[in-house]
C-alpha atoms as a PDB file:
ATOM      1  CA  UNK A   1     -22.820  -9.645  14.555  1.00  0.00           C
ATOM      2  CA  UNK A   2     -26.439 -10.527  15.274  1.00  0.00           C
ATOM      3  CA  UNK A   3     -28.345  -8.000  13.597  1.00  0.00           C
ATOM      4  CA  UNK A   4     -29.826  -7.099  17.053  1.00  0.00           C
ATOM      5  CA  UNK A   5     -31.087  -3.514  17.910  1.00  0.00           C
ATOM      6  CA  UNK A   6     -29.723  -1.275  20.826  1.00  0.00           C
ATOM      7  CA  UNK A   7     -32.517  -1.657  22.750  1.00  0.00           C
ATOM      8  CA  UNK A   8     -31.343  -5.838  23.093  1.00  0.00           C
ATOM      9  CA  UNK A   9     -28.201  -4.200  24.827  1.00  0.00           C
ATOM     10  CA  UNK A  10     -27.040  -3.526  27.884  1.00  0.00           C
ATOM     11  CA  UNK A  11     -24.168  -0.817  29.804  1.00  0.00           C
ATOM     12  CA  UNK A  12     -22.206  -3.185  31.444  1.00  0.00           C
ATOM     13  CA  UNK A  13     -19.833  -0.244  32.703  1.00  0.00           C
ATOM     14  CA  UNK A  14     -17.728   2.365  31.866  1.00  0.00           C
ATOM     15  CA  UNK A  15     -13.586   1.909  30.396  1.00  0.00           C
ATOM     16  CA  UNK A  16     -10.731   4.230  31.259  1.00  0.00           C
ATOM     17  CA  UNK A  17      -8.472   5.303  28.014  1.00  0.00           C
ATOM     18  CA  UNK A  18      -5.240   4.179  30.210  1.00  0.00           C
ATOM     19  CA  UNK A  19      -4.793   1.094  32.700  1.00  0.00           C
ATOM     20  CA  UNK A  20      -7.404   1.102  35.542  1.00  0.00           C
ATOM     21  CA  UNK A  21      -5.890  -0.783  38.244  1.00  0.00           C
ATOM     22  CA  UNK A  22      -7.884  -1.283  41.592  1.00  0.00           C
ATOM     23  CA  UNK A  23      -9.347   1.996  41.887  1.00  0.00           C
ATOM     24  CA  UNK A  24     -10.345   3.449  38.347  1.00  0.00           C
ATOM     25  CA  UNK A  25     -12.781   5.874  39.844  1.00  0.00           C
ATOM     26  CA  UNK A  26      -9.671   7.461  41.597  1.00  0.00           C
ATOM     27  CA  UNK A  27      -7.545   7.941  38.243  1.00  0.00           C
ATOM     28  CA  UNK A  28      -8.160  10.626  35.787  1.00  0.00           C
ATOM     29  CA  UNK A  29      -9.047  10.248  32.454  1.00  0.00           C
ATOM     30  CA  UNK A  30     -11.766   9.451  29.593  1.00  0.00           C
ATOM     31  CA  UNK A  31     -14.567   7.013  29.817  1.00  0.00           C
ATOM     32  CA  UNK A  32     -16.409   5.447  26.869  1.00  0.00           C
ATOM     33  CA  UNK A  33     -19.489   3.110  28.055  1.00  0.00           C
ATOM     34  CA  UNK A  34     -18.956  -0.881  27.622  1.00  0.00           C
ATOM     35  CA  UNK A  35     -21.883  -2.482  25.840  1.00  0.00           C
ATOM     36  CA  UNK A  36     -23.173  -6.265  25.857  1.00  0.00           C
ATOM     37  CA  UNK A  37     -25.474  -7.389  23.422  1.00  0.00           C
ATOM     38  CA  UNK A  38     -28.199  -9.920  25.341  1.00  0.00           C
ATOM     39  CA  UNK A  39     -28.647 -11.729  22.241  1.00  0.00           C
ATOM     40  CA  UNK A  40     -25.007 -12.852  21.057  1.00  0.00           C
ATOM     41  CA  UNK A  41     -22.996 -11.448  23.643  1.00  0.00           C
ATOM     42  CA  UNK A  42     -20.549  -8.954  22.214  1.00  0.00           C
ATOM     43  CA  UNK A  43     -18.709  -7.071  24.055  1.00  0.00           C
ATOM     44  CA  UNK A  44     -17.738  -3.223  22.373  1.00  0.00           C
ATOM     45  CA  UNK A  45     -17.484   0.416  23.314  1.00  0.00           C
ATOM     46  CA  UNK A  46     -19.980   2.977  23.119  1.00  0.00           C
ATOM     47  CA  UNK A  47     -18.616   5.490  21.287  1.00  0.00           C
ATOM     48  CA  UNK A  48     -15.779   4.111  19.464  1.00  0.00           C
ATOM     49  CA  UNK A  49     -13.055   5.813  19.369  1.00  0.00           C
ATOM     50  CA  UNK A  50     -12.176   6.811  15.490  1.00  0.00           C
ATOM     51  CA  UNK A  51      -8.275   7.671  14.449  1.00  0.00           C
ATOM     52  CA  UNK A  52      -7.798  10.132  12.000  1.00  0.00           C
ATOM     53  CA  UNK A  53      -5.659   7.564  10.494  1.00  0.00           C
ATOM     54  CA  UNK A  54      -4.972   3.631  11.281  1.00  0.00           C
ATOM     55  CA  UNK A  55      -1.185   4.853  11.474  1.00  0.00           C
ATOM     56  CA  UNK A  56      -2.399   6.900  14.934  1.00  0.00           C
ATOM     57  CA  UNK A  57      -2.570   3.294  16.382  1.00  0.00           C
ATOM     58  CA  UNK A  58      -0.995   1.142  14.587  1.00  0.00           C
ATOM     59  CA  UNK A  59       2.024   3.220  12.794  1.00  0.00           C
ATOM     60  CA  UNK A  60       4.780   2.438  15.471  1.00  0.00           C
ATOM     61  CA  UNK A  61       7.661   0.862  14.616  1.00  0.00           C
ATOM     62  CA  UNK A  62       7.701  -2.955  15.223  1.00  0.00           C
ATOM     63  CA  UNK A  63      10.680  -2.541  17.035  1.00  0.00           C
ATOM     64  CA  UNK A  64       8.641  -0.492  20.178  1.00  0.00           C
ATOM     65  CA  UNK A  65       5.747  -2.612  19.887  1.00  0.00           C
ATOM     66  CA  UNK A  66       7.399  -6.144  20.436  1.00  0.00           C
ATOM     67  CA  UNK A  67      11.297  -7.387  21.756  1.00  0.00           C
ATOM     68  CA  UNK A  68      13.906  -8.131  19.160  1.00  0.00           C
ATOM     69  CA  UNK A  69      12.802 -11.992  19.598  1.00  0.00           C
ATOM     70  CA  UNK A  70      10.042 -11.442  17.762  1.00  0.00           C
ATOM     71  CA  UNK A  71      11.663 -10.901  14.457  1.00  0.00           C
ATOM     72  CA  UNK A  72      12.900 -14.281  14.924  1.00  0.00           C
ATOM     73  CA  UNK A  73      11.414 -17.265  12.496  1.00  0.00           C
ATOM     74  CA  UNK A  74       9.916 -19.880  14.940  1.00  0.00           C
ATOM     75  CA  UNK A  75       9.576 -23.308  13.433  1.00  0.00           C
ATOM     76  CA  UNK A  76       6.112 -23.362  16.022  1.00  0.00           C
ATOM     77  CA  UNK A  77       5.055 -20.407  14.559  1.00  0.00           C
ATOM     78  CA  UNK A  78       1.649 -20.926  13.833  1.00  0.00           C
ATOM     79  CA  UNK A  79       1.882 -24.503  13.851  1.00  0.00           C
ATOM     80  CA  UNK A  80      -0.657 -25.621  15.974  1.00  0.00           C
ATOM     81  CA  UNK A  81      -3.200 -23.932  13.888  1.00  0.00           C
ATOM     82  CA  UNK A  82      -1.881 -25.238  10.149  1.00  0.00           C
ATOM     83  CA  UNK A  83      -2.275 -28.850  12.039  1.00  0.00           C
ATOM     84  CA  UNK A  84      -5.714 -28.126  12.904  1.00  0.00           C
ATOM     85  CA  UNK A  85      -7.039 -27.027   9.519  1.00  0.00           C
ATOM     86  CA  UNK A  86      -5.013 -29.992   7.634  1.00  0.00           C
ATOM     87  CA  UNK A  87      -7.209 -32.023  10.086  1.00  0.00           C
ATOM     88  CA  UNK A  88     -10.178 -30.040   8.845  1.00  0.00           C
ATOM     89  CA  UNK A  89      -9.762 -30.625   5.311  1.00  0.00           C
ATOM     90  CA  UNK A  90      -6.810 -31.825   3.072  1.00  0.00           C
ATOM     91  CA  UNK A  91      -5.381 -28.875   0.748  1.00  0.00           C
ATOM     92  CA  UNK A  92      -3.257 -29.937  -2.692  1.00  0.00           C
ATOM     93  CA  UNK A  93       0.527 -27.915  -2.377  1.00  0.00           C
ATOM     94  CA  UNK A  94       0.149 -24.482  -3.654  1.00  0.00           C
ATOM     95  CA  UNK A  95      -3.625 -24.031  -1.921  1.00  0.00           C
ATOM     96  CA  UNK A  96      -3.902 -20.143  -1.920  1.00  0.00           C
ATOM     97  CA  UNK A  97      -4.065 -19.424   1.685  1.00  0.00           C
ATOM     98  CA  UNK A  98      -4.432 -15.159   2.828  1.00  0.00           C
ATOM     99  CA  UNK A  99      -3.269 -13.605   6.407  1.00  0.00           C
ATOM    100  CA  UNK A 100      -5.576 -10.322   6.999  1.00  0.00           C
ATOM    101  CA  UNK A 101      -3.645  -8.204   9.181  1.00  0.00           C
ATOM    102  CA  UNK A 102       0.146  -9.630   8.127  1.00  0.00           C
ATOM    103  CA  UNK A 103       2.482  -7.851  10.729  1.00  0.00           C
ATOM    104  CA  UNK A 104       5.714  -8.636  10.237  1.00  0.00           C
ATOM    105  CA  UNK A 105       4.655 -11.745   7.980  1.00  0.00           C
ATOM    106  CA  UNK A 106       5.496 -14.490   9.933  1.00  0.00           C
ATOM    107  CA  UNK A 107       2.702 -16.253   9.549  1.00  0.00           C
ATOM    108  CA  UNK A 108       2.913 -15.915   5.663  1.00  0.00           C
ATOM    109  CA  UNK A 109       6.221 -17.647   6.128  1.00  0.00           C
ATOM    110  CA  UNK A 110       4.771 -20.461   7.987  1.00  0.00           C
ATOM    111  CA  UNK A 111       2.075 -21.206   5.751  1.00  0.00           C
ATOM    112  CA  UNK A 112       4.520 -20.559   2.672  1.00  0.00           C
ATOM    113  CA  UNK A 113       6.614 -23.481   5.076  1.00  0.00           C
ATOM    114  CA  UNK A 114       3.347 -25.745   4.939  1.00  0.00           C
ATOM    115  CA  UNK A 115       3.314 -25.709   1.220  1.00  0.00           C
ATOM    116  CA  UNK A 116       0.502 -22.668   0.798  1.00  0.00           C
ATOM    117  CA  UNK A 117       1.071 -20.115  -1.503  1.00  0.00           C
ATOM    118  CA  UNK A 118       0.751 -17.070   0.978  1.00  0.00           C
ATOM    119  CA  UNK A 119      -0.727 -14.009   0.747  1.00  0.00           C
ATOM    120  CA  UNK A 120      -1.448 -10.887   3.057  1.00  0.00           C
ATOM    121  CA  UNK A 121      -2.056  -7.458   3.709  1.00  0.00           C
ATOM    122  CA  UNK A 122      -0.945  -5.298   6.372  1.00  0.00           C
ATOM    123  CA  UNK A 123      -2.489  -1.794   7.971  1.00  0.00           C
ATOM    124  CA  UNK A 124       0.373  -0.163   9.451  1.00  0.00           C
ATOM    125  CA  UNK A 125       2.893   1.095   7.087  1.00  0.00           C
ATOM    126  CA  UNK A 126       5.967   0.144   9.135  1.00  0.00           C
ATOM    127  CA  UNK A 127       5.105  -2.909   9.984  1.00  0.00           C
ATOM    128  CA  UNK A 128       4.541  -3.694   6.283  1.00  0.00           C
ATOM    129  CA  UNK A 129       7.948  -2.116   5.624  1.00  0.00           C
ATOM    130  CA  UNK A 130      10.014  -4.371   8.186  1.00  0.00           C
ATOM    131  CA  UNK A 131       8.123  -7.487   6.629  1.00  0.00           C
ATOM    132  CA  UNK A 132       9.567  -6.798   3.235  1.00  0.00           C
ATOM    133  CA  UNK A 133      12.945  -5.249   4.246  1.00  0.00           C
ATOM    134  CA  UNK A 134      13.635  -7.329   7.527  1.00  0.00           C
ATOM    135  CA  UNK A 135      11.447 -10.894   7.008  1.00  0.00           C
ATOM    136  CA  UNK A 136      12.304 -11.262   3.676  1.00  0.00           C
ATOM    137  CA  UNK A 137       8.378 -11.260   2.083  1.00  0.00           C
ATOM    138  CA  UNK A 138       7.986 -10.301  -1.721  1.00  0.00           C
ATOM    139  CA  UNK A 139       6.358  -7.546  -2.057  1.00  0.00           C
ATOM    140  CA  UNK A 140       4.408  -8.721  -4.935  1.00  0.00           C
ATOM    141  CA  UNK A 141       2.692 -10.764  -2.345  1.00  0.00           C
ATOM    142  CA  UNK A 142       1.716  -8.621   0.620  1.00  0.00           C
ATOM    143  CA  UNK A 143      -0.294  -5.017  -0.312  1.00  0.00           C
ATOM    144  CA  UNK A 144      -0.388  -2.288   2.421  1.00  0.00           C
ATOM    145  CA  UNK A 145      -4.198  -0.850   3.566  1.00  0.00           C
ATOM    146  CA  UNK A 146      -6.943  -1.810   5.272  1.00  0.00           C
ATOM    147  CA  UNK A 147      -9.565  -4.586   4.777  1.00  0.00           C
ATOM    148  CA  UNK A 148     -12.016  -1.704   4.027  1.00  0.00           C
ATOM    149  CA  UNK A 149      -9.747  -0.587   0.805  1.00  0.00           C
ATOM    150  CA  UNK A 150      -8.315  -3.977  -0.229  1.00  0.00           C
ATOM    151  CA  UNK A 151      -9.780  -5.991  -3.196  1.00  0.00           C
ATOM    152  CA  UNK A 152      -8.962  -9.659  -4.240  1.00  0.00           C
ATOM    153  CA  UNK A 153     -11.262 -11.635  -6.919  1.00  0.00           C
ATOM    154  CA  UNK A 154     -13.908 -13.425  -5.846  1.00  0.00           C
ATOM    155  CA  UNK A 155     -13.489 -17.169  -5.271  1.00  0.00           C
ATOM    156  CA  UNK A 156      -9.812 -17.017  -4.902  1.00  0.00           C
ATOM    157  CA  UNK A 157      -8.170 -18.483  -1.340  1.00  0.00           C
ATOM    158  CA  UNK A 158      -8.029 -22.062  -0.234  1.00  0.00           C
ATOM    159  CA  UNK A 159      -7.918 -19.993   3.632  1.00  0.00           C
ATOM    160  CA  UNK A 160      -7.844 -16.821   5.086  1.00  0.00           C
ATOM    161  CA  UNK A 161      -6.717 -16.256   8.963  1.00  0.00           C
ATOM    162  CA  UNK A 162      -7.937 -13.197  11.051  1.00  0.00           C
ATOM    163  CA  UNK A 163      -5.133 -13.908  13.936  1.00  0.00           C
ATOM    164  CA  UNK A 164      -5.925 -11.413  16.421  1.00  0.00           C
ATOM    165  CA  UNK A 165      -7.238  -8.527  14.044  1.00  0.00           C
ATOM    166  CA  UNK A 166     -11.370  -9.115  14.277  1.00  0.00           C
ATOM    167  CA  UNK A 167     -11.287  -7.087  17.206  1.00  0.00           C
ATOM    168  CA  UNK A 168      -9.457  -3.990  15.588  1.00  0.00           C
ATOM    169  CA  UNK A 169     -12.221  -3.780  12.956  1.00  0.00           C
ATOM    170  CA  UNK A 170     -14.797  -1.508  13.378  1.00  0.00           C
ATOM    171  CA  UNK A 171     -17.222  -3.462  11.023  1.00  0.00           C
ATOM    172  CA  UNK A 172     -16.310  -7.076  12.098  1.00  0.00           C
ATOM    173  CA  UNK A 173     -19.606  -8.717  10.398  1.00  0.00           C
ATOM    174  CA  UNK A 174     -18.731  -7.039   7.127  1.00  0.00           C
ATOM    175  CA  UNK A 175     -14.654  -7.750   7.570  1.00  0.00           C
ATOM    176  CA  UNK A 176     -16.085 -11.487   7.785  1.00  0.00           C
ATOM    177  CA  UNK A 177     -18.781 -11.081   4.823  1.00  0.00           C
ATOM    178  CA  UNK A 178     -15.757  -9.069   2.675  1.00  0.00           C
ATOM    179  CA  UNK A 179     -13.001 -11.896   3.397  1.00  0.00           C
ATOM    180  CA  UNK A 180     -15.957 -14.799   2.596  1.00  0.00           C
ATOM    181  CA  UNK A 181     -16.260 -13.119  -1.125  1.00  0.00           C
ATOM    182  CA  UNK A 182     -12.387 -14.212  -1.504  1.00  0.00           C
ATOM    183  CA  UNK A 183     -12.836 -17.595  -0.143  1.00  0.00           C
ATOM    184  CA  UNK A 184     -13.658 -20.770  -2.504  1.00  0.00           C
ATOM    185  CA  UNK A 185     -16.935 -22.495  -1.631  1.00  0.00           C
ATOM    186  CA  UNK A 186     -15.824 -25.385   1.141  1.00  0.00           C
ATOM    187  CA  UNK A 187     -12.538 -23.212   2.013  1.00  0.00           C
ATOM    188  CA  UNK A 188     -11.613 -22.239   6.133  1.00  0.00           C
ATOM    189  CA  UNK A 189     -11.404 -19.186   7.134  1.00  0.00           C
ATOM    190  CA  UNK A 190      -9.764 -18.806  10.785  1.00  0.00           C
ATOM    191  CA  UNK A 191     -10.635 -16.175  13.615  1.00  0.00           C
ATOM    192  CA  UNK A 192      -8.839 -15.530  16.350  1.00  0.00           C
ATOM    193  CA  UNK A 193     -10.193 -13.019  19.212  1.00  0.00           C
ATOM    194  CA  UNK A 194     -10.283 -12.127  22.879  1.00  0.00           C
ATOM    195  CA  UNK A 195     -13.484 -13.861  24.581  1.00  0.00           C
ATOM    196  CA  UNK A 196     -16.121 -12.099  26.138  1.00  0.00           C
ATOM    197  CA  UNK A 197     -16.427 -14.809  28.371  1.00  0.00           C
ATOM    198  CA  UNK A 198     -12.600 -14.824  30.121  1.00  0.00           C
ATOM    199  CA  UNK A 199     -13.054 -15.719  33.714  1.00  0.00           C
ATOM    200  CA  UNK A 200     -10.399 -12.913  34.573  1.00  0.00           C
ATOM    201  CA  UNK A 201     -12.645 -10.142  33.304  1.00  0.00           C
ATOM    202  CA  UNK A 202     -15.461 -11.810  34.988  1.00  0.00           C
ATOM    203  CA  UNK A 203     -13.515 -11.719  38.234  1.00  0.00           C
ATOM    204  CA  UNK A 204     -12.045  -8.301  38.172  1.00  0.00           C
ATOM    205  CA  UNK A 205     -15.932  -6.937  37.028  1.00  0.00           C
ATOM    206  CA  UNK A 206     -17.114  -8.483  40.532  1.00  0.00           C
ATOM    207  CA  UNK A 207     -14.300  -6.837  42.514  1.00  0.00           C
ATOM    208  CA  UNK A 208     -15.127  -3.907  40.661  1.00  0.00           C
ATOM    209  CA  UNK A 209     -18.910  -3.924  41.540  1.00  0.00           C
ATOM    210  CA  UNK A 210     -18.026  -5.297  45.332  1.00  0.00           C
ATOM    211  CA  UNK A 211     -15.977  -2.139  45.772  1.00  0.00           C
ATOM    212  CA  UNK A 212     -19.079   0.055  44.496  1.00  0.00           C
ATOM    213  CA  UNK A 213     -17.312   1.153  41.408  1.00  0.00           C
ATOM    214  CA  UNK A 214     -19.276   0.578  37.939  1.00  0.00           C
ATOM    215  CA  UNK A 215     -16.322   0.508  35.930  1.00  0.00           C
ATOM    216  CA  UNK A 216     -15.551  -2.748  33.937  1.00  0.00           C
ATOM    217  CA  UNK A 217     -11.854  -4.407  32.383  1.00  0.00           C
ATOM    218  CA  UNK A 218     -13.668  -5.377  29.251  1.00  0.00           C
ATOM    219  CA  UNK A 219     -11.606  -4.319  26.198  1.00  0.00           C
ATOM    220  CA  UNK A 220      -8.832  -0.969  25.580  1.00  0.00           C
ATOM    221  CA  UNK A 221     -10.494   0.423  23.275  1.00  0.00           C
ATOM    222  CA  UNK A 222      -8.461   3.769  23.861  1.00  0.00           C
ATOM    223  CA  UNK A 223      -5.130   2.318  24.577  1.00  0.00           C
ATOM    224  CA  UNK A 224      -3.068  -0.203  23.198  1.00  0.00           C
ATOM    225  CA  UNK A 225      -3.457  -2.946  22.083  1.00  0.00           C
ATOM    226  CA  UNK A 226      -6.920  -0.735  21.142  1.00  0.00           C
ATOM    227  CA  UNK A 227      -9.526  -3.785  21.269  1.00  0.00           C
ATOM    228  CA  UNK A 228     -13.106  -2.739  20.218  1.00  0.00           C
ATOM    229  CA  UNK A 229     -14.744  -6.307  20.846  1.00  0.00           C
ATOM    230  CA  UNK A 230     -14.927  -9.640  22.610  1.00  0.00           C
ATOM    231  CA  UNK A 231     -16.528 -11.993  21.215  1.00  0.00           C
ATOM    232  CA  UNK A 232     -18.719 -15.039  22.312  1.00  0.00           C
ATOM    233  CA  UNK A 233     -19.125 -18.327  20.493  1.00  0.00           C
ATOM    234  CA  UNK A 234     -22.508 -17.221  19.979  1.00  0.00           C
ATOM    235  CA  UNK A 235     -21.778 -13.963  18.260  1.00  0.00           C
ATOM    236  CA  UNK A 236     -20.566 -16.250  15.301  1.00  0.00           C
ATOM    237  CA  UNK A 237     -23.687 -18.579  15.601  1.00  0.00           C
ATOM    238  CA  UNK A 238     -25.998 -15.624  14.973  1.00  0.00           C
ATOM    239  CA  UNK A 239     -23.645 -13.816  12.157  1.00  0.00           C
ATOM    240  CA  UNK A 240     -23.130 -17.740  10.175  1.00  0.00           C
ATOM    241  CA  UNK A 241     -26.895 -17.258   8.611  1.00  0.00           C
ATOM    242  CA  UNK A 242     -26.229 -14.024   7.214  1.00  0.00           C
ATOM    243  CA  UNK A 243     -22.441 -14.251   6.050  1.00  0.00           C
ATOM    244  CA  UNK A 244     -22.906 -17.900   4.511  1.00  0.00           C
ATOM    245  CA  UNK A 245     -20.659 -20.321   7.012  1.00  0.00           C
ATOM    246  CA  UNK A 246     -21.253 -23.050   9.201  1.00  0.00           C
ATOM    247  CA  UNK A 247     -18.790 -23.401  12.423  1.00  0.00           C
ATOM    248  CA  UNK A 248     -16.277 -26.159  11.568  1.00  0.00           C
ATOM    249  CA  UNK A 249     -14.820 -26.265  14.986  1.00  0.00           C
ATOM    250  CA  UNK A 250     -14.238 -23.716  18.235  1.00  0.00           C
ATOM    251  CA  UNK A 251     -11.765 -23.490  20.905  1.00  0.00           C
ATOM    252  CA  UNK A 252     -10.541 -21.565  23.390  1.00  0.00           C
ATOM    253  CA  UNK A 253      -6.600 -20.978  23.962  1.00  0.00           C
ATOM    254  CA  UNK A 254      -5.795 -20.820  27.913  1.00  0.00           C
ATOM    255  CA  UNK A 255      -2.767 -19.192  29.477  1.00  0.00           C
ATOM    256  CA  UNK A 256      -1.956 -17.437  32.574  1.00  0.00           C
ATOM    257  CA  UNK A 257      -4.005 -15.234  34.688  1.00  0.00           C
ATOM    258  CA  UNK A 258      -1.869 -11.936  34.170  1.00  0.00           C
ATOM    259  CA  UNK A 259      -2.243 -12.068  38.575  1.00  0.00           C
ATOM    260  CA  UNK A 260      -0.093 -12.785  40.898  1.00  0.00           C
ATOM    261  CA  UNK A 261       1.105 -16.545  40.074  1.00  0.00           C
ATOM    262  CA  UNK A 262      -0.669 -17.729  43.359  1.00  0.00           C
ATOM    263  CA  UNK A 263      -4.246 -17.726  41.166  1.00  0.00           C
ATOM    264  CA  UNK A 264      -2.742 -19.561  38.119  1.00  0.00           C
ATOM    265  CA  UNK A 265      -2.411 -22.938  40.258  1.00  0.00           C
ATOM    266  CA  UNK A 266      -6.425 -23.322  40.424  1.00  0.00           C
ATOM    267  CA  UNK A 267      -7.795 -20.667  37.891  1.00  0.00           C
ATOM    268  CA  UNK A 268      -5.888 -22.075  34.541  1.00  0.00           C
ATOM    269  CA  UNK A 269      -7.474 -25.743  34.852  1.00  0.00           C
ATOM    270  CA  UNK A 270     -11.413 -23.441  35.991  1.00  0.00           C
ATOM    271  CA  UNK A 271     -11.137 -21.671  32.636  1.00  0.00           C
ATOM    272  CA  UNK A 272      -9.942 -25.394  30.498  1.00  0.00           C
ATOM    273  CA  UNK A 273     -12.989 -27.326  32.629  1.00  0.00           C
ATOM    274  CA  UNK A 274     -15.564 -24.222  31.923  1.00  0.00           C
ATOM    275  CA  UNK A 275     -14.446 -22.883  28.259  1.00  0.00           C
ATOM    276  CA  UNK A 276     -13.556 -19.494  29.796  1.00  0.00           C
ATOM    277  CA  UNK A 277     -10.317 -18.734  28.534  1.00  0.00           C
ATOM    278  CA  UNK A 278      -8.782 -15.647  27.349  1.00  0.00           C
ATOM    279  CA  UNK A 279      -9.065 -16.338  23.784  1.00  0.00           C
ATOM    280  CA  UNK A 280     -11.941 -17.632  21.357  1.00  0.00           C
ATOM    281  CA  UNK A 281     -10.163 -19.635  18.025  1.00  0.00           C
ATOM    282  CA  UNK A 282     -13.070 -20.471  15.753  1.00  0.00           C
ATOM    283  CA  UNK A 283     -12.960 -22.368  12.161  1.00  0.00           C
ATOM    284  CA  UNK A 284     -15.212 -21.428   9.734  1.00  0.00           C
ATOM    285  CA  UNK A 285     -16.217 -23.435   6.290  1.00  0.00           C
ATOM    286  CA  UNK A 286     -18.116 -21.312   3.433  1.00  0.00           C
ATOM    287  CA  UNK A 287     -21.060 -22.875   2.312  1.00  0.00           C
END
């Protein structure tokens, strides 16, 4: 993201390929090492773990990966986000807008609701499949592949959301420079991703070293959901000079602990006061 070298970065621990609970040096398994860059602060593994085809980790059917509910069209769906980009900058009906990493299309259909004309792409052939079949998207309008083999024209969306998918890319600083060839001059593009800075990690990382273990929670990059990176506000700060964006605005989204519900009471309003929540939203405007 920064352009840094290795030597700038630092072994922050090592990452089991299944849950680690409170004693990962007991389990069996296979380690990769967790890297931090000291310049911009993200968070990936070291090696990365390569499928011999995205439908290793991503080819399930929808229906084992999430609960019957979620094939059901939310009017919320992705509603606090289309609010905060109209507030960003006014779009005419019919604005082009693009979802990188589709799923079941729901957020196609919300932005289609908002007055967009939506477009998107999707990895994982079955979840590409139910979107057409089951969620009622053309299929003139979403393509099946990945970012790496998927060409627009130049100039073309209004916006483009990465909603949870940055940190599935193996390139994320040319998925970003890719994307910002299909966005018009002055048009948003929104990322979503997990934080490197989430005060949970932090805490579990200083059990971890308190118990004399130097393993880390930071990402699953051998499990599902099969996270590569985290992400600081920084890493975009260094990446805007070289991918041609400015930060239009950055938040972080805040929800439980995943702990017993006796640390929620005092940790949720820690991570609003100190910007430490599990997830990093940031709005980006192409110069």
């Amino acid at each position: 993201m920064c352009g840094s070298s290795t030597a700038e970065h630092k072994i922050l621990g090592k990452r089991l390929n299944h849950s680690q609970g409170k004693n990962p040096s007991k389990k069996i398994g296979i380690t990769v090492s967790i890297i931090k860059c000291k310049n911009c602060g993200l968070i990936y593994s070291n090696p990365q773990p390569i499928p011999a085809s995205l439908q290793d980790h991503y080819g399930v059917p929808p229906e084992e990966y999430w609960k019957k509910e979620y094939f059901v069209i939310n009017d919320q769906y992705f509603k606090n986000e289309i609010t905060t980009l109209m507030k960003l900058q006014s779009f005419n009906k019919g604005a082009k807008a693009l979802d990188i990493g589709a799923g079941l299309g729901k957020c196609m259909i919300a932005l289609a609701n908002a007055g967009f004309d939506s477009y998107g792409f999707e990895p994982s052939k079955p979840f590409y499949e139910r979107a057409i079949q089951k969620m009622g998207i053309q299929s003139e309008k979403l393509k099946l592949g990945a970012i790496e083999d998927i060409e627009y024209p130049n100039d073309h969306f209004d916006f483009i959301t990465f909603g949870a998918v940055l940190e599935h890319l193996y390139s994320p600083s040319e998925s970003i420079y890719k994307a910002m060839t299909w966005l018009k001059s002055g048009g948003i593009m929104h990322i979503e991703v997990p934080s490197a800075d989430w005060l949970v990690s932090k805490l579990f990382n200083t059990f971890y070293r308190l118990t004399g273990t130097d393993y880390v929670t930071n990402l699953s990059p051998m499990h599902e959901p099969f996270h590569l990176y985290e992400f600081s506000l920084k890493s975009f700060e260094s990446n805007a000079p070289s991918n041609g964006y400015e930060i239009a605005l950055s938040n972080y989204y805040v929800c439980q602990t995943y702990l017993s519900s006796f640390f929620d009471w005092f940790l949720v309003p820690i991570m609003k006061a100190t910007n430490s929540g599990m997830q990093l939203c940031v709005w980006l405007r192409k110069k």
